[in-house]
PDB file of N, CA and C in Angstrom:
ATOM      1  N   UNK A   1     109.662  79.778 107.723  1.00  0.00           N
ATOM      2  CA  UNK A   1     109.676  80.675 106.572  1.00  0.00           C
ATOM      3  C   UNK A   1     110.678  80.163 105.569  1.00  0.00           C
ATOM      4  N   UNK A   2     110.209  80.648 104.227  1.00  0.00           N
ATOM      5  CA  UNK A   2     110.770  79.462 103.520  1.00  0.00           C
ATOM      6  C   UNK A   2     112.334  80.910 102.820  1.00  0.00           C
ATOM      7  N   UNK A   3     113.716  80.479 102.723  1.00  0.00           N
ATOM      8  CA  UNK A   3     114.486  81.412 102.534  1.00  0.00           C
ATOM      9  C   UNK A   3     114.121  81.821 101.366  1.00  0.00           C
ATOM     10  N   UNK A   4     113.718  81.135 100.515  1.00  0.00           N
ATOM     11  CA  UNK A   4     113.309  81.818  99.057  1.00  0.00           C
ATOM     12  C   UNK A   4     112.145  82.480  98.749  1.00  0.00           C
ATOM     13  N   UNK A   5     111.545  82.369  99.987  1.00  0.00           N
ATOM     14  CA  UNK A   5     110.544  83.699  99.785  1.00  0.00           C
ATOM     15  C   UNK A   5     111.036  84.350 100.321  1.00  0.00           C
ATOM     16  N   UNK A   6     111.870  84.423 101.279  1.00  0.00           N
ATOM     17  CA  UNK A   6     112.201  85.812 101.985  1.00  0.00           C
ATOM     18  C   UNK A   6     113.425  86.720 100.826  1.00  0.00           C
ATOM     19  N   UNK A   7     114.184  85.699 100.597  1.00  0.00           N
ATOM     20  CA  UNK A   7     115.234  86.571  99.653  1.00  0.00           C
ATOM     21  C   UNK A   7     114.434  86.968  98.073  1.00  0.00           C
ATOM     22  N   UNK A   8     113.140  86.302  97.739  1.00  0.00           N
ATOM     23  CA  UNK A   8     112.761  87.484  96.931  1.00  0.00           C
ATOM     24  C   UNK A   8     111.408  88.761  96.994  1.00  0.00           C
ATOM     25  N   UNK A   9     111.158  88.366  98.373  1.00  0.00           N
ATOM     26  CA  UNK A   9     110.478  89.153  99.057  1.00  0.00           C
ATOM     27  C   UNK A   9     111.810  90.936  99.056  1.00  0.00           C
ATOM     28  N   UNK A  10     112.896  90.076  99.327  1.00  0.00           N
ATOM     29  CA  UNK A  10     113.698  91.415 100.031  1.00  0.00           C
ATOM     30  C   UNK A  10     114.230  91.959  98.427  1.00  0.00           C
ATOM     31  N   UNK A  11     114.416  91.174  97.558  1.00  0.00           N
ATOM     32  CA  UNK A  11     115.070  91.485  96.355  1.00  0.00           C
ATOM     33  C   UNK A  11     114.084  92.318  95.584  1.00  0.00           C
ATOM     34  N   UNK A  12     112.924  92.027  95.563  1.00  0.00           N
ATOM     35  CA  UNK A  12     111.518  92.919  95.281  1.00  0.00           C
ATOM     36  C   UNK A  12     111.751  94.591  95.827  1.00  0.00           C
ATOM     37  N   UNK A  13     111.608  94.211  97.116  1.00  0.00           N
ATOM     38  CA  UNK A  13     111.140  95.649  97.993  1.00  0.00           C
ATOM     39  C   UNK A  13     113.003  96.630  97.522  1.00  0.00           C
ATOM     40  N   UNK A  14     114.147  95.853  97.851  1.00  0.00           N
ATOM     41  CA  UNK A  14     115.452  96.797  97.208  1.00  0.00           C
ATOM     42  C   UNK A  14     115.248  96.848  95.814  1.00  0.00           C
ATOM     43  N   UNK A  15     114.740  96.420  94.838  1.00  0.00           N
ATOM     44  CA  UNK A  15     115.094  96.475  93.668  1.00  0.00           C
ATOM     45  C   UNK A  15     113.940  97.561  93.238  1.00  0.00           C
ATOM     46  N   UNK A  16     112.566  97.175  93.730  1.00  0.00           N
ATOM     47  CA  UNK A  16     111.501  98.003  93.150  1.00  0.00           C
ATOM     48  C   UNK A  16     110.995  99.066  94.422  1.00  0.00           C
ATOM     49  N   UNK A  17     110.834  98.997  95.419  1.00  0.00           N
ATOM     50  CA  UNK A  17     110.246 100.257  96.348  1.00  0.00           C
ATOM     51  C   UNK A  17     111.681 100.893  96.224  1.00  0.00           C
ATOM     52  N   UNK A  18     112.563 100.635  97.260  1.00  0.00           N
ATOM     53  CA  UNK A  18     113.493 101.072  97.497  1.00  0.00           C
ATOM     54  C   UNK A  18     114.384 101.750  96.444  1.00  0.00           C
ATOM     55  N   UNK A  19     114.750 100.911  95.468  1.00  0.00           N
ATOM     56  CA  UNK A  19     115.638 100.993  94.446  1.00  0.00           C
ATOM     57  C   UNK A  19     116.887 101.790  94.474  1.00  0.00           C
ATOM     58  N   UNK A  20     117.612 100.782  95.753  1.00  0.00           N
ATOM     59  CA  UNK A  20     118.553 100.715  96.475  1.00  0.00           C
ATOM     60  C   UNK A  20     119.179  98.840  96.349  1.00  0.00           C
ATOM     61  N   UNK A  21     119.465  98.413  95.653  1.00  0.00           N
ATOM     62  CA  UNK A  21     119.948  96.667  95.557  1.00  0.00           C
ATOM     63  C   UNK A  21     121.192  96.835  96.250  1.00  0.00           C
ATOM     64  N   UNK A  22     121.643  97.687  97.076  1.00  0.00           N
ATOM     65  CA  UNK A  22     123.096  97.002  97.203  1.00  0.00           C
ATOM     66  C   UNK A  22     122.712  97.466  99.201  1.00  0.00           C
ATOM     67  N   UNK A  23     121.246  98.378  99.301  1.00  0.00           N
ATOM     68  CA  UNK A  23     120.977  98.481 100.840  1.00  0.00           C
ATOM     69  C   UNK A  23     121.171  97.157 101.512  1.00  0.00           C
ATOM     70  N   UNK A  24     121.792  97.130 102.753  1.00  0.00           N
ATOM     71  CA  UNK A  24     121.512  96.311 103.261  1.00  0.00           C
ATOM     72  C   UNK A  24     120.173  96.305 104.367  1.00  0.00           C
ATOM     73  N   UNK A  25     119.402  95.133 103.797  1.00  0.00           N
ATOM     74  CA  UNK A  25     118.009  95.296 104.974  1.00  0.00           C
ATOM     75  C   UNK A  25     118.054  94.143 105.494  1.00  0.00           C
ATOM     76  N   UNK A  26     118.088  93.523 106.673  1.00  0.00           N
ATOM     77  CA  UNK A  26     117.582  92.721 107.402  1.00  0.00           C
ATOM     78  C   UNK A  26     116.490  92.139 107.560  1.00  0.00           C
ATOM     79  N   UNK A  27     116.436  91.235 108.374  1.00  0.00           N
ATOM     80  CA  UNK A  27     115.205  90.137 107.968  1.00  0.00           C
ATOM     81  C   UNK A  27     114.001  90.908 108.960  1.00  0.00           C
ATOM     82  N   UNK A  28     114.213  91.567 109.750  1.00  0.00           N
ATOM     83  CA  UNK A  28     113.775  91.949 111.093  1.00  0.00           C
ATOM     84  C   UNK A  28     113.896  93.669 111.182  1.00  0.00           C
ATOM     85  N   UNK A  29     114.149  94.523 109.911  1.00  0.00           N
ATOM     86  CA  UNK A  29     114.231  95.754 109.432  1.00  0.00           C
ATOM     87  C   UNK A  29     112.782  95.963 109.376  1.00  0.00           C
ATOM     88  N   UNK A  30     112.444  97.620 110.452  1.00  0.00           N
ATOM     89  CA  UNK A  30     111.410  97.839 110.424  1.00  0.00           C
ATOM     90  C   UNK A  30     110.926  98.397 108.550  1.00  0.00           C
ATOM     91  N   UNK A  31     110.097  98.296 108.090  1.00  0.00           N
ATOM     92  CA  UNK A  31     109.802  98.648 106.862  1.00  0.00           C
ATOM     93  C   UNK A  31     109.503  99.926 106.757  1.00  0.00           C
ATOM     94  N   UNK A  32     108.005  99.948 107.333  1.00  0.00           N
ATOM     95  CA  UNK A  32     107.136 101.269 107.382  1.00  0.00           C
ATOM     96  C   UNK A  32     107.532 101.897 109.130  1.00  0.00           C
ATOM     97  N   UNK A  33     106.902 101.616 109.884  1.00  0.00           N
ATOM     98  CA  UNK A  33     107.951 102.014 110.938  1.00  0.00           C
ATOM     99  C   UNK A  33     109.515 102.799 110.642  1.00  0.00           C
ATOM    100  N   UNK A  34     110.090 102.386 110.137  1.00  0.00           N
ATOM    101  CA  UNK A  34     111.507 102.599 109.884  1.00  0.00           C
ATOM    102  C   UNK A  34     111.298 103.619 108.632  1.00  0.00           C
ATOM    103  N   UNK A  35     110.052 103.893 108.215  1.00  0.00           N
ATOM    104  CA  UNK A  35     110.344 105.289 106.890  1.00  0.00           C
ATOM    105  C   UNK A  35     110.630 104.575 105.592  1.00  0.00           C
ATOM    106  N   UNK A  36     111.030 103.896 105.507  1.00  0.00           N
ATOM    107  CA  UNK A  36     111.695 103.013 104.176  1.00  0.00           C
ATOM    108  C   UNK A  36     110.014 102.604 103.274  1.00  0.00           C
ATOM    109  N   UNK A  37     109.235 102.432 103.606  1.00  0.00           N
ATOM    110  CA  UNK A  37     107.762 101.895 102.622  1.00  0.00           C
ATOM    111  C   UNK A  37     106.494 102.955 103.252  1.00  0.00           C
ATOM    112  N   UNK A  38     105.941 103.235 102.354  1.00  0.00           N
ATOM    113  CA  UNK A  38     104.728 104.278 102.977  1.00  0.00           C
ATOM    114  C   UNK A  38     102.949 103.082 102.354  1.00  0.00           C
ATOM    115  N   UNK A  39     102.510 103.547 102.365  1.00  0.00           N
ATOM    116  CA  UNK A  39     100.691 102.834 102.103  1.00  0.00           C
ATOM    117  C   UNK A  39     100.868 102.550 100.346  1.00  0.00           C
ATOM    118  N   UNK A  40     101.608 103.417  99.847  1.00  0.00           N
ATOM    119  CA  UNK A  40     101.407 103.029  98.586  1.00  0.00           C
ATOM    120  C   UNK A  40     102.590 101.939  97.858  1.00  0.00           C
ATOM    121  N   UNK A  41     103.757 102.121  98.713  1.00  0.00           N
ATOM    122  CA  UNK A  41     104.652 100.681  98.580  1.00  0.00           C
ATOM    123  C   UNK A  41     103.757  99.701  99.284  1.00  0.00           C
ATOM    124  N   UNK A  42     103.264  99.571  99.951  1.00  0.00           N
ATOM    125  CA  UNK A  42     102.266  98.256 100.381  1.00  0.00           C
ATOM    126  C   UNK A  42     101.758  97.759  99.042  1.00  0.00           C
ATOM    127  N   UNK A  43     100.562  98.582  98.326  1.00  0.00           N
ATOM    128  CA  UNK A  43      99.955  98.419  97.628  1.00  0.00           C
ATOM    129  C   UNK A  43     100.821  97.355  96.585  1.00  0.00           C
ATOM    130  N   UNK A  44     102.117  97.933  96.444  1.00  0.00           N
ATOM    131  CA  UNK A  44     103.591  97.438  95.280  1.00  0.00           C
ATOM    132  C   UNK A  44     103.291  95.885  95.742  1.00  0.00           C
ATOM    133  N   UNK A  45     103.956  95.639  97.361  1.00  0.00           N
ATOM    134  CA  UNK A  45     103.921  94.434  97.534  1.00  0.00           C
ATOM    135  C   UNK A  45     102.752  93.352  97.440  1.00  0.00           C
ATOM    136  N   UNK A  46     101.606  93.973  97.575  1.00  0.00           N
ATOM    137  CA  UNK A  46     100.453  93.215  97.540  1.00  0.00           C
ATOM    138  C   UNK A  46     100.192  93.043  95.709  1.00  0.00           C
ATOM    139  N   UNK A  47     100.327  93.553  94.930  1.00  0.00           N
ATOM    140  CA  UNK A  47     100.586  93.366  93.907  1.00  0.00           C
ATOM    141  C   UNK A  47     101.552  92.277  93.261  1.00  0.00           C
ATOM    142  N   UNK A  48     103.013  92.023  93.569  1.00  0.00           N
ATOM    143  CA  UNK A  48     103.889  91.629  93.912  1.00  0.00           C
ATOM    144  C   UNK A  48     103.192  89.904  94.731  1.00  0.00           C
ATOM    145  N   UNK A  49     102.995  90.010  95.563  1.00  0.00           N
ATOM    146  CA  UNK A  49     102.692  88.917  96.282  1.00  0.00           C
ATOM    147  C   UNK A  49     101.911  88.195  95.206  1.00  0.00           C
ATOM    148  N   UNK A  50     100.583  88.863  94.638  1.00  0.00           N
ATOM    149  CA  UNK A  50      99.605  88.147  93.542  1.00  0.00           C
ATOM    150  C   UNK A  50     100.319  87.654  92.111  1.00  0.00           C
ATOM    151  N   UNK A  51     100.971  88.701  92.057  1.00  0.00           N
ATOM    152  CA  UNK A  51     101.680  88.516  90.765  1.00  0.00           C
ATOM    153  C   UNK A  51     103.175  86.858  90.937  1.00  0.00           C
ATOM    154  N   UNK A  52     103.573  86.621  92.231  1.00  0.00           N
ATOM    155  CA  UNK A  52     104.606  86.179  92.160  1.00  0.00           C
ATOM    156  C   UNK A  52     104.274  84.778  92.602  1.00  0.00           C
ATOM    157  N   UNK A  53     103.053  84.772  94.067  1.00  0.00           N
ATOM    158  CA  UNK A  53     102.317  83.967  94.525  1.00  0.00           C
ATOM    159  C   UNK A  53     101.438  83.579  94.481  1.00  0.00           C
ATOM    160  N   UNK A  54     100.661  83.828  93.495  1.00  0.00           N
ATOM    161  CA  UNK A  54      99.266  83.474  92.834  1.00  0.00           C
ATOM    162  C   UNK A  54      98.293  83.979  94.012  1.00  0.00           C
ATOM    163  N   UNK A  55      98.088  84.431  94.734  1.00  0.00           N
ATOM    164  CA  UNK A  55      97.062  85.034  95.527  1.00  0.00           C
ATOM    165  C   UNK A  55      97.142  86.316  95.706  1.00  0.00           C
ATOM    166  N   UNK A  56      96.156  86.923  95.776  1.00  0.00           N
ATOM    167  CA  UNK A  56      95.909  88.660  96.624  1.00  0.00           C
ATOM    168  C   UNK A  56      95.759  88.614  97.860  1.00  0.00           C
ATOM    169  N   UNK A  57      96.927  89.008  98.711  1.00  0.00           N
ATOM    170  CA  UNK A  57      96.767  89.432 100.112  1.00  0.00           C
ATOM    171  C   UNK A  57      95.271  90.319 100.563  1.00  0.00           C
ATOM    172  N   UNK A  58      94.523  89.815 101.610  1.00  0.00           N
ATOM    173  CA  UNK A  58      93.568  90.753 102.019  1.00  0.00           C
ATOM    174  C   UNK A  58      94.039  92.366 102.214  1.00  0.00           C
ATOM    175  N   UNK A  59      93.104  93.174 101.073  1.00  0.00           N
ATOM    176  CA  UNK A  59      93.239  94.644 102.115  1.00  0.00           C
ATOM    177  C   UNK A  59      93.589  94.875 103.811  1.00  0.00           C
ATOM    178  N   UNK A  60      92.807  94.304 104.240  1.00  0.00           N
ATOM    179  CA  UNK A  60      92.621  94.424 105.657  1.00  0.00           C
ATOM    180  C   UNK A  60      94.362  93.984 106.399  1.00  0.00           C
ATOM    181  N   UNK A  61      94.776  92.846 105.822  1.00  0.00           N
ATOM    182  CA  UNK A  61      95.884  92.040 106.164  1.00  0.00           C
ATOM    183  C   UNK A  61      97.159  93.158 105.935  1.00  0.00           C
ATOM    184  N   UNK A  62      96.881  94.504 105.095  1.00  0.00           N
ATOM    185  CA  UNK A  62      97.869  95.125 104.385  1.00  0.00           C
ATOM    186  C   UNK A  62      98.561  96.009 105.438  1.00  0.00           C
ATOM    187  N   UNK A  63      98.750  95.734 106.924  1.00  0.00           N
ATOM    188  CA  UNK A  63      98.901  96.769 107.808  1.00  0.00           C
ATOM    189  C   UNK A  63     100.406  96.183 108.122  1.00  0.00           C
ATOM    190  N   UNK A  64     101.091  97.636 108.909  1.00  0.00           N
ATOM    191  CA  UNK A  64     101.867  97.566 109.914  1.00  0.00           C
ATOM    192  C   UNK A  64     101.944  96.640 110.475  1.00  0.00           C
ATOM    193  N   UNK A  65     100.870  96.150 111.010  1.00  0.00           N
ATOM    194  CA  UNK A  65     101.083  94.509 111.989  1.00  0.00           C
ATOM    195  C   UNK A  65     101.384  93.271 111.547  1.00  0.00           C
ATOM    196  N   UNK A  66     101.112  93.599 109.944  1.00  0.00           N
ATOM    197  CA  UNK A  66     101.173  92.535 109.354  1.00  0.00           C
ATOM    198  C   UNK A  66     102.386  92.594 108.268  1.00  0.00           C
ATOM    199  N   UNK A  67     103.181  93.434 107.783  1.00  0.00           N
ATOM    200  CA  UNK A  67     103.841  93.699 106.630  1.00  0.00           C
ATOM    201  C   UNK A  67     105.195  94.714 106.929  1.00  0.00           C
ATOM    202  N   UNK A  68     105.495  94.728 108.221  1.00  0.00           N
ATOM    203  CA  UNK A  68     106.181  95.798 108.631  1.00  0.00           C
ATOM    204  C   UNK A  68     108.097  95.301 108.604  1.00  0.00           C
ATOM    205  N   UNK A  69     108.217  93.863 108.036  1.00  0.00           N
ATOM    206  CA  UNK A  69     109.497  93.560 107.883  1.00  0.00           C
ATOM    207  C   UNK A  69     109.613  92.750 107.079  1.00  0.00           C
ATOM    208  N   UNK A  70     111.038  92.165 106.202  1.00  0.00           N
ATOM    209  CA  UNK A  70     110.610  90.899 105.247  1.00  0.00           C
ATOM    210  C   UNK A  70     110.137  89.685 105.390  1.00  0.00           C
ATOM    211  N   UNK A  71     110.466  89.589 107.125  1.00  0.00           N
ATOM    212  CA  UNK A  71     110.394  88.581 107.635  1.00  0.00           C
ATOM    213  C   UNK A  71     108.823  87.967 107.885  1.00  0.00           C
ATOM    214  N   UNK A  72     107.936  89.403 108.281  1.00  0.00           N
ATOM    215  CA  UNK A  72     106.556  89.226 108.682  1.00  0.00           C
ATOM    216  C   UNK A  72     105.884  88.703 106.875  1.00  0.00           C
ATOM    217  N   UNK A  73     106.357  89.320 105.783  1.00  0.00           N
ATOM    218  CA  UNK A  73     105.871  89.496 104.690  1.00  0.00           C
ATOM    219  C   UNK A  73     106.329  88.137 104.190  1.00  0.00           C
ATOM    220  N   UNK A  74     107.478  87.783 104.415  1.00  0.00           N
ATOM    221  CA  UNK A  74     107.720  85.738 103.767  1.00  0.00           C
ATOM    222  C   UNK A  74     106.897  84.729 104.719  1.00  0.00           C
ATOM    223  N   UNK A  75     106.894  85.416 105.911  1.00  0.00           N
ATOM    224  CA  UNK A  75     105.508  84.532 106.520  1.00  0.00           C
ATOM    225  C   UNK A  75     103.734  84.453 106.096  1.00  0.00           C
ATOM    226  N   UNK A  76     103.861  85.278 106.119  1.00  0.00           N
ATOM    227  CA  UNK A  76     102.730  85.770 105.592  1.00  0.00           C
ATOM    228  C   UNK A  76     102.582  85.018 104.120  1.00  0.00           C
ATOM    229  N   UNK A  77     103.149  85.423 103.722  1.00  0.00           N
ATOM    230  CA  UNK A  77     102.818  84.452 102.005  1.00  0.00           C
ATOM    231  C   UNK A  77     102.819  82.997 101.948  1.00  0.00           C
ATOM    232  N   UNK A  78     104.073  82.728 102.937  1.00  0.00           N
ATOM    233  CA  UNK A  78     104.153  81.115 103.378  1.00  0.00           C
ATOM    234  C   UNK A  78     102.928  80.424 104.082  1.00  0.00           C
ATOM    235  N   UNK A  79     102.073  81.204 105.163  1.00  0.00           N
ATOM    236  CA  UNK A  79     101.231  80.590 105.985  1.00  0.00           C
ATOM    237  C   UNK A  79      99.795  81.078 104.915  1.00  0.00           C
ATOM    238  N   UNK A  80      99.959  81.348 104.012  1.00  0.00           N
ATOM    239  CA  UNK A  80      98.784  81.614 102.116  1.00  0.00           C
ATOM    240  C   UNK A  80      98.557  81.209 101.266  1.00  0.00           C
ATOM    241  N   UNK A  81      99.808  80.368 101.229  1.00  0.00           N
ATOM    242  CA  UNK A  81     100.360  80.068  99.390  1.00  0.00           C
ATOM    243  C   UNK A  81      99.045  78.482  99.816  1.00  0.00           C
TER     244      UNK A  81
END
């Protein structure tokens, strides 16, 4: 995973879902699990991902299993781009 997707993966989700920049979240911080992102912050990041990474994440791909930390979400774009 590449660190610069992850640190603006995480700078995204504190600055715009959260809008909390000084939270500290971890790489391995449950997202949705943990209460912090609901279905419609997904939507933010998948937006976000197209807008930053030139692709649209699959609907289907937009789950818990797949998006549930920064860590799963800089992979995810990394194993896309």
């Amino acid at each position: 995973m590449s660190a610069e997707i992850r640190d603006a993966v995480r700078a995204f989700i504190l600055n715009n879902i959260l809008r909390r920049p000084n939270y500290k979240l971890g790489d391995d911080d449950s997202l949705i699990k943990g209460g912090l992102m609901d279905s419609f912050s997904l939507v933010e990041v998948q937006l976000f991902i197209e807008e930053t990474y030139g692709f649209r994440p699959d609907d289907v791909d937009m789950t818990v299993e797949n998006m549930d930390t920064v860590r799963m979400i800089a992979d995810y774009v990394a194993a896309h781009r």
